[in-house]
Protein backbone atom coordinates (compact mmCIF):
# COMPACT_ATOMS: atom_id res chain seq x y z
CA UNK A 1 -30.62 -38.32 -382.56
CA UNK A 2 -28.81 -39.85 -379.33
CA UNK A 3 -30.55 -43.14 -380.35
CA UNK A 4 -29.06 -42.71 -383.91
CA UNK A 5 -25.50 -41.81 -382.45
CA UNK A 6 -25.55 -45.44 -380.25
CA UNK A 7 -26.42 -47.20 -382.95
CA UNK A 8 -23.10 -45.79 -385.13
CA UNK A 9 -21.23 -46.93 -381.96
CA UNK A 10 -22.16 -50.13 -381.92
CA UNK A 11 -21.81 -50.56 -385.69
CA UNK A 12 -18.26 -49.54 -385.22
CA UNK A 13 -17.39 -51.78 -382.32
CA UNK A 14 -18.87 -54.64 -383.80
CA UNK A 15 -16.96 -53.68 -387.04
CA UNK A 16 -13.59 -53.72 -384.99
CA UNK A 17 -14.43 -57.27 -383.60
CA UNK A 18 -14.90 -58.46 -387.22
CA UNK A 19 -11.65 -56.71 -388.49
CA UNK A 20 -9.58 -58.67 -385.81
CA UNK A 21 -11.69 -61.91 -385.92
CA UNK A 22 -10.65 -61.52 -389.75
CA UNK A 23 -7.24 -61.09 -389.28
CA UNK A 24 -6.92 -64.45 -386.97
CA UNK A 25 -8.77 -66.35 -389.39
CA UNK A 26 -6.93 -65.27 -392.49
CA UNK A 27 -3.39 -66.61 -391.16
CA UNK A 28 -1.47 -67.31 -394.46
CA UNK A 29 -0.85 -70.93 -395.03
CA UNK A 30 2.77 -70.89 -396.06
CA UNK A 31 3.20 -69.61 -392.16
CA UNK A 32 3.11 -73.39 -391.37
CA UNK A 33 4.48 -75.29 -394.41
CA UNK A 34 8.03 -73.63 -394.59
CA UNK A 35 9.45 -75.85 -391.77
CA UNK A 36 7.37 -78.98 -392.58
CA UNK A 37 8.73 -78.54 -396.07
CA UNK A 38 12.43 -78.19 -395.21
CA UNK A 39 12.07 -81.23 -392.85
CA UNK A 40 10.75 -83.64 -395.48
CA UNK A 41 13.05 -82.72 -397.53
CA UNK A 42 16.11 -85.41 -398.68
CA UNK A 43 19.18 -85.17 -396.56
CA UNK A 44 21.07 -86.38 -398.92
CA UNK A 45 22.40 -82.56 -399.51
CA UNK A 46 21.68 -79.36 -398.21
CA UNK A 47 21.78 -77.87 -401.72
CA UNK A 48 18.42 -79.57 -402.39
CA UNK A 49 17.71 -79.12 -399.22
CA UNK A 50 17.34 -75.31 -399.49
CA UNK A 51 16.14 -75.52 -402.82
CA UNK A 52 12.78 -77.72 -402.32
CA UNK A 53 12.26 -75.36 -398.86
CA UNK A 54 12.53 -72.29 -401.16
CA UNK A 55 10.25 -73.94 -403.70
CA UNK A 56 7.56 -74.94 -401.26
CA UNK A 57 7.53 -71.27 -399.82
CA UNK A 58 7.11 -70.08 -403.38
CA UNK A 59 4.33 -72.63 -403.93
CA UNK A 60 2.78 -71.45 -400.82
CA UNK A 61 2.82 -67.81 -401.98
CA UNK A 62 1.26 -68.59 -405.21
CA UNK A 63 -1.36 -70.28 -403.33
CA UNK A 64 -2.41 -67.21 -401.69
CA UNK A 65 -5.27 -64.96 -402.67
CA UNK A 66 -4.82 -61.48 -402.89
CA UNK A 67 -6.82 -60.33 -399.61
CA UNK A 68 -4.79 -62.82 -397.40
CA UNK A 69 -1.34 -61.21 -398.77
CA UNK A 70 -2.65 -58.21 -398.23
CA UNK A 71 -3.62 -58.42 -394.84
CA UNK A 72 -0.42 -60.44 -394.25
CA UNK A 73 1.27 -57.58 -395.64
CA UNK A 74 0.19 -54.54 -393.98
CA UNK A 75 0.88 -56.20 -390.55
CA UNK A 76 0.64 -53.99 -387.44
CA UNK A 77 0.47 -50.40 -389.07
CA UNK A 78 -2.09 -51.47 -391.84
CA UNK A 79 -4.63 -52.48 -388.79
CA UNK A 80 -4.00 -49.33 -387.14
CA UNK A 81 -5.67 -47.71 -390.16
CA UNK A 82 -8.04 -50.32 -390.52
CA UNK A 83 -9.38 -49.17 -387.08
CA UNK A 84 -9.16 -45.37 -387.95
CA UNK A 85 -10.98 -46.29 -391.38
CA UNK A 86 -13.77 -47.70 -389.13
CA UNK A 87 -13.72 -44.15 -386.73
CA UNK A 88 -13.60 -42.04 -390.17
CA UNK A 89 -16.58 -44.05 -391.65
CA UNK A 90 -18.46 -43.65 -387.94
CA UNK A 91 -17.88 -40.11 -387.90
CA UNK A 92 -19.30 -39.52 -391.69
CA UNK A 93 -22.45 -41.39 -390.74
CA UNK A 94 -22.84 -39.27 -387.47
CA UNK A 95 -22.18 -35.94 -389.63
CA UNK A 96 -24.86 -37.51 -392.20
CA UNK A 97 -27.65 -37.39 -389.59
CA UNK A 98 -26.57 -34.49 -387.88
CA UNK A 99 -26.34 -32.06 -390.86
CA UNK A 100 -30.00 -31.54 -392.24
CA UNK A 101 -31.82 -28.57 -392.55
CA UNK A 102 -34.49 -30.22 -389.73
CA UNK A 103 -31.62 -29.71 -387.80
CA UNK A 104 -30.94 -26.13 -387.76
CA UNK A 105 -34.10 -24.79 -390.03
CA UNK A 106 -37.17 -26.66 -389.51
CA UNK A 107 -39.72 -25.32 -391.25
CA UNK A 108 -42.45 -25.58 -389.42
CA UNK A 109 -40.88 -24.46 -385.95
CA UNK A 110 -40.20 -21.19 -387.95
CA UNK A 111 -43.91 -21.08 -389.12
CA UNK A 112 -44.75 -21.71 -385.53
CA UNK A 113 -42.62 -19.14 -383.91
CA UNK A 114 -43.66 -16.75 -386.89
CA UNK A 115 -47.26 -17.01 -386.29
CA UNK A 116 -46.82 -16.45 -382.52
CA UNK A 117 -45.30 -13.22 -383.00
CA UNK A 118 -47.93 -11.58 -385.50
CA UNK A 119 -50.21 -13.22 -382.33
CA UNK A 120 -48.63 -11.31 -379.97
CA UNK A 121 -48.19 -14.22 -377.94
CA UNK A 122 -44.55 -13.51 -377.12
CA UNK A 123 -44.70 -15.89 -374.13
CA UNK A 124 -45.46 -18.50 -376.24
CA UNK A 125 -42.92 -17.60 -378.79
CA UNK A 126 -40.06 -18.34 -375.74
CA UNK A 127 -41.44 -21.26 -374.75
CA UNK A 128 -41.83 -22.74 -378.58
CA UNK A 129 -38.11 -21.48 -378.81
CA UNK A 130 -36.75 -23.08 -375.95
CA UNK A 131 -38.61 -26.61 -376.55
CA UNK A 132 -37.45 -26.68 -379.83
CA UNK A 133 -33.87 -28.39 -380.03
CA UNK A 134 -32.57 -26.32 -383.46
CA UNK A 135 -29.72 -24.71 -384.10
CA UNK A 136 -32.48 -21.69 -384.98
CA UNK A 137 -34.52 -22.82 -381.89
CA UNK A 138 -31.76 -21.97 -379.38
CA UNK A 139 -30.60 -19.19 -381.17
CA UNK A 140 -34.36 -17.27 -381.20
CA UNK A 141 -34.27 -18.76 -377.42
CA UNK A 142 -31.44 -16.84 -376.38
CA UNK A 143 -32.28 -13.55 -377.79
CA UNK A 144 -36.22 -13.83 -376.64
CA UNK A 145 -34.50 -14.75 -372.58
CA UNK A 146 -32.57 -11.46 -373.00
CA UNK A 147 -35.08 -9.08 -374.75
CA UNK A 148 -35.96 -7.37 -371.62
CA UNK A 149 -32.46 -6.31 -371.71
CA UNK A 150 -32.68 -4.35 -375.04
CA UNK A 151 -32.74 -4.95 -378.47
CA UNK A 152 -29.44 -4.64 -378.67
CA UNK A 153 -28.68 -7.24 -375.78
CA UNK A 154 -31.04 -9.57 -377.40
CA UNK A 155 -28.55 -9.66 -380.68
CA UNK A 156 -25.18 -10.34 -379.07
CA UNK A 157 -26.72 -12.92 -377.02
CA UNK A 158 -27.79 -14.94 -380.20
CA UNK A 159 -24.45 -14.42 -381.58
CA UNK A 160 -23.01 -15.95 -378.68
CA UNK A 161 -25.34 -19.04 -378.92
CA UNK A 162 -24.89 -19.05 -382.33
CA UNK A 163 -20.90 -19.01 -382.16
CA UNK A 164 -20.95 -21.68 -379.19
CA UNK A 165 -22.90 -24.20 -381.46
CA UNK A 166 -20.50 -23.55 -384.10
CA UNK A 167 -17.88 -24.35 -382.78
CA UNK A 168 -18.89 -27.40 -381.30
CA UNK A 169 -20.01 -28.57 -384.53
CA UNK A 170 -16.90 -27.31 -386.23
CA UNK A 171 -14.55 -29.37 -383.73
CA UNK A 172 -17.28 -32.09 -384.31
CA UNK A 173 -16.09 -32.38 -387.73
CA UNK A 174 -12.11 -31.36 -387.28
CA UNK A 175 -11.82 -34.90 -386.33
CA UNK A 176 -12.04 -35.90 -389.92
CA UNK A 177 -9.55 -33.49 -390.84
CA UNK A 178 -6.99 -34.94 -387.87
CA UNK A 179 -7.74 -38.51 -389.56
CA UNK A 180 -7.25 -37.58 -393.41
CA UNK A 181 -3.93 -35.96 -391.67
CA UNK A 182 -2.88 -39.05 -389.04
CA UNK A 183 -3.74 -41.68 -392.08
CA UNK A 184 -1.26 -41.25 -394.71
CA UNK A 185 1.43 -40.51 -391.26
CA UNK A 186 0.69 -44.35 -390.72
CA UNK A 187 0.78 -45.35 -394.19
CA UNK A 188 4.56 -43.54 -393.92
CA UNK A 189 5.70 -45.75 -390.88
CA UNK A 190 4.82 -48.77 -392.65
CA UNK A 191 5.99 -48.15 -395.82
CA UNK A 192 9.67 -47.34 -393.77
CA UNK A 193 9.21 -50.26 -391.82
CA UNK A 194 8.88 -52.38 -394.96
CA UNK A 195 11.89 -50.59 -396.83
CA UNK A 196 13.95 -51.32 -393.75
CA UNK A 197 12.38 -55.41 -394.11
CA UNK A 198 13.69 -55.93 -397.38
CA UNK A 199 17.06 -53.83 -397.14
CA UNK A 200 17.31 -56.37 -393.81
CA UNK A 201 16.93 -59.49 -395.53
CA UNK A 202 19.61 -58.32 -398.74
CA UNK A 203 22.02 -57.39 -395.93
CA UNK A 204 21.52 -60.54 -393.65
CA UNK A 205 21.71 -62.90 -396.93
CA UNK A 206 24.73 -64.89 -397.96
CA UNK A 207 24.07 -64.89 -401.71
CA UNK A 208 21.46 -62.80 -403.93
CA UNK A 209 18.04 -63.15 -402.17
CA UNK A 210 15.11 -64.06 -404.25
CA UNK A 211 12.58 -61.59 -405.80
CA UNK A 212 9.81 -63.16 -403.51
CA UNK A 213 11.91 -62.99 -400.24
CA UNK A 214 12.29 -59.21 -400.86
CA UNK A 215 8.34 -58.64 -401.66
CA UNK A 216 7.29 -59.02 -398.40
CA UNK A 217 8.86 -56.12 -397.11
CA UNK A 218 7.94 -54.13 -400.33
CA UNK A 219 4.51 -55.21 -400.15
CA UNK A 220 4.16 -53.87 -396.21
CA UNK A 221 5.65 -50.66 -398.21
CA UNK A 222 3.34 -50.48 -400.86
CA UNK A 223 0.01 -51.41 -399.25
CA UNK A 224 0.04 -49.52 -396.23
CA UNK A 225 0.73 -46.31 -398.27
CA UNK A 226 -2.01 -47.67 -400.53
CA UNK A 227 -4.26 -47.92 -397.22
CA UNK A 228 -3.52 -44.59 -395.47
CA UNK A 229 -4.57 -42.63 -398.96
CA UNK A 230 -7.12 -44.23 -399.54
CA UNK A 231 -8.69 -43.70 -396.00
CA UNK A 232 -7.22 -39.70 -396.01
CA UNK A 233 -8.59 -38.67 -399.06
CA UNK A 234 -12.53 -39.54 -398.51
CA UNK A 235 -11.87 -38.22 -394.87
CA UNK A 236 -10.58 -34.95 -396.53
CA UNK A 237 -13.59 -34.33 -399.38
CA UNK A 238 -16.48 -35.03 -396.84
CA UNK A 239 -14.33 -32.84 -394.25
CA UNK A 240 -14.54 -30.08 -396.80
CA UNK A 241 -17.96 -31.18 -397.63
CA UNK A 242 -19.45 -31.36 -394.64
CA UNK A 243 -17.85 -27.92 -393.55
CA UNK A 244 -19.15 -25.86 -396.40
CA UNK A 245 -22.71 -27.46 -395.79
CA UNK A 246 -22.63 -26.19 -392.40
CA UNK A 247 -21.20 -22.75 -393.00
CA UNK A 248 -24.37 -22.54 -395.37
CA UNK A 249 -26.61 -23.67 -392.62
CA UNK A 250 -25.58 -21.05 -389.72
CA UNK A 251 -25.46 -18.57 -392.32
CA UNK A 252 -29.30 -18.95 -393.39
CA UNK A 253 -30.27 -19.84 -390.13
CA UNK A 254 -28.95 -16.22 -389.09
CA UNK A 255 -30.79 -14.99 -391.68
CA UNK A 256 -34.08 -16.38 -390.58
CA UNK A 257 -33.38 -15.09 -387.01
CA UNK A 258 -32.93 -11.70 -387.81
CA UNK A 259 -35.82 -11.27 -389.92
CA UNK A 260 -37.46 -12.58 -386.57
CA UNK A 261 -36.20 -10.59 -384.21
CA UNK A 262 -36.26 -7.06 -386.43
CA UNK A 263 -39.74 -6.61 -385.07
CA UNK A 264 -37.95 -5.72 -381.64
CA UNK A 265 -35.63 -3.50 -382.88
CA UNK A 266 -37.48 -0.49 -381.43
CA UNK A 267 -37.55 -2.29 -378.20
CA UNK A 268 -36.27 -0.84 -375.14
CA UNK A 269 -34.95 -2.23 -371.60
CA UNK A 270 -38.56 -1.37 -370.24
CA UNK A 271 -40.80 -3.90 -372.79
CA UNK A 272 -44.36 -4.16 -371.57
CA UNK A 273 -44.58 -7.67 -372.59
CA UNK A 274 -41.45 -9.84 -371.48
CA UNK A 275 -41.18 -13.37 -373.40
CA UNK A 276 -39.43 -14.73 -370.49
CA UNK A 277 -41.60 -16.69 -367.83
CA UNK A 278 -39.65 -16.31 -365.15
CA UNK A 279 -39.24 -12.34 -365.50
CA UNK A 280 -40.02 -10.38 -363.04
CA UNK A 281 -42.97 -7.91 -362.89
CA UNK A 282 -41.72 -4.04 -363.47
CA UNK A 283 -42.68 -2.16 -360.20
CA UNK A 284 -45.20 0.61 -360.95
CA UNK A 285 -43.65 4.13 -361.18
CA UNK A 286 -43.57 5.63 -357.69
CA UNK A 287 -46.05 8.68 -357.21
């Protein structure tokens, strides 16, 4: 699993150096042909001046496909979410591999640790417990330590194991839940920023601006709104997913534990046959 959980790492770093490498390569063209284009234009007046620069930045829009105004578009806020699109798709993989029944119900670790009990073998049953790295295995592994506390003892200490993984998991998959929330936030800022763009260049402009001048800011409006839904809503529906899945899984695997453990229920703080290896020998009663 930690081999698994490097390798979603490095996917996602690599994935960050494309996303920028992208970004430098995909510098619009008109960038560089606005001023080249106003200085080759006649002098003769400054009406045709402006008009054959305005052109030529038309031209140079038209020229452009729709990823490269896109990406020219969303600017500084739409590569924010680009990066938390690449953490949201990261954390879905990691939930992917983490949330399998192998991983809190094996099946045949419960055989196993079945079989040892009708044995008898309660030593072994501990040790089979505690090797095994399930949600189940800890869980049996924590009452079994504890049984030569009581029955009773033996319960609340698999709830607290239980509760402690849990949570963990739980906050494990929160984070999608804090990205589906900080997403469409981002998507806000730049669809403000671009509002405030366009409302900038009709208040800084001597006569009516053209419709093209005014669609870059409403672009950087529209397509980092665009951008932070469409990375909050999958983060919300495999949040929700991925939460129900696991409240199914700790549910069943307390089932399976407490079928286990019932066979102790008469137990009592003096057990003839403690399942821990470490526990010390009861002294004999004293004549």
């Amino acid at each position: 699993m930690q081999a698994s959980h490097r390798f979603v790492w490095l996917a996602l770093v690599a994935a960050c150096f494309t996303g920028l490498a992208s970004l430098a390569w995909e510098t619009p063209a008109w960038a560089f042909q606005d001023e080249p284009a106003a200085a080759e234009a006649p002098a003769e007046g400054a009406a045709p001046a402006a008009a054959a620069g305005e052109d030529a930045g038309l031209a140079a829009r038209r020229q452009e496909s729709f990823l490269t105004w896109m990406i020219r578009a969303s600017g500084l806020f739409g590569f924010l979410i680009m990066l938390v699109s690449f953490v949201m798709v990261a954390l879905i993989v990691m939930q992917l591999l983490q949330l399998r029944r192998d991983n809190y119900i094996p099946a045949a670790f419960v055989e196993d640790f079945e079989r040892l009990l009708n044995e008898k073998n309660y030593q072994g049953a501990y040790e089979s417990a505690k090797a095994n790295d399930s949600f189940i295995g800890k869980v049996l592994a924590a009452g079994m330590a504890r049984l030569t506390r009581g029955y009773d003892d033996a319960i609340q200490g698999m709830q607290e194991v239980g509760e402690e993984e849990t949570l963990a998991m739980e906050q494990s998959i929160g984070y999608l839940a804090l990205i589906g929330s900080v997403a469409p936030m981002l998507g806000l800022l730049g669809t403000v920023q671009g509002m405030v763009a366009s409302f900038q260049v009709i208040a800084t402009s001597a006569t009516a601006p053209k419709p093209y001048q005014l669609a870059d800011g409403i672009s950087t409006a529209l397509f980092t709104t665009l951008e932070g839904l469409a990375v909050a809503i999958p983060a919300i529906i495999c949040f929700s997913l991925f939460k129900n899945r696991l409240a199914r899984f700790i549910m069943e695997a307390g089932f399976v534990s407490e079928e286990l453990m019932k066979r102790f229920q008469g137990m009592g703080k003096t057990a003839a046959a403690a399942p821990r290896a470490a526990a010390p020998a009861e002294a004999p009663p004293s004549a």
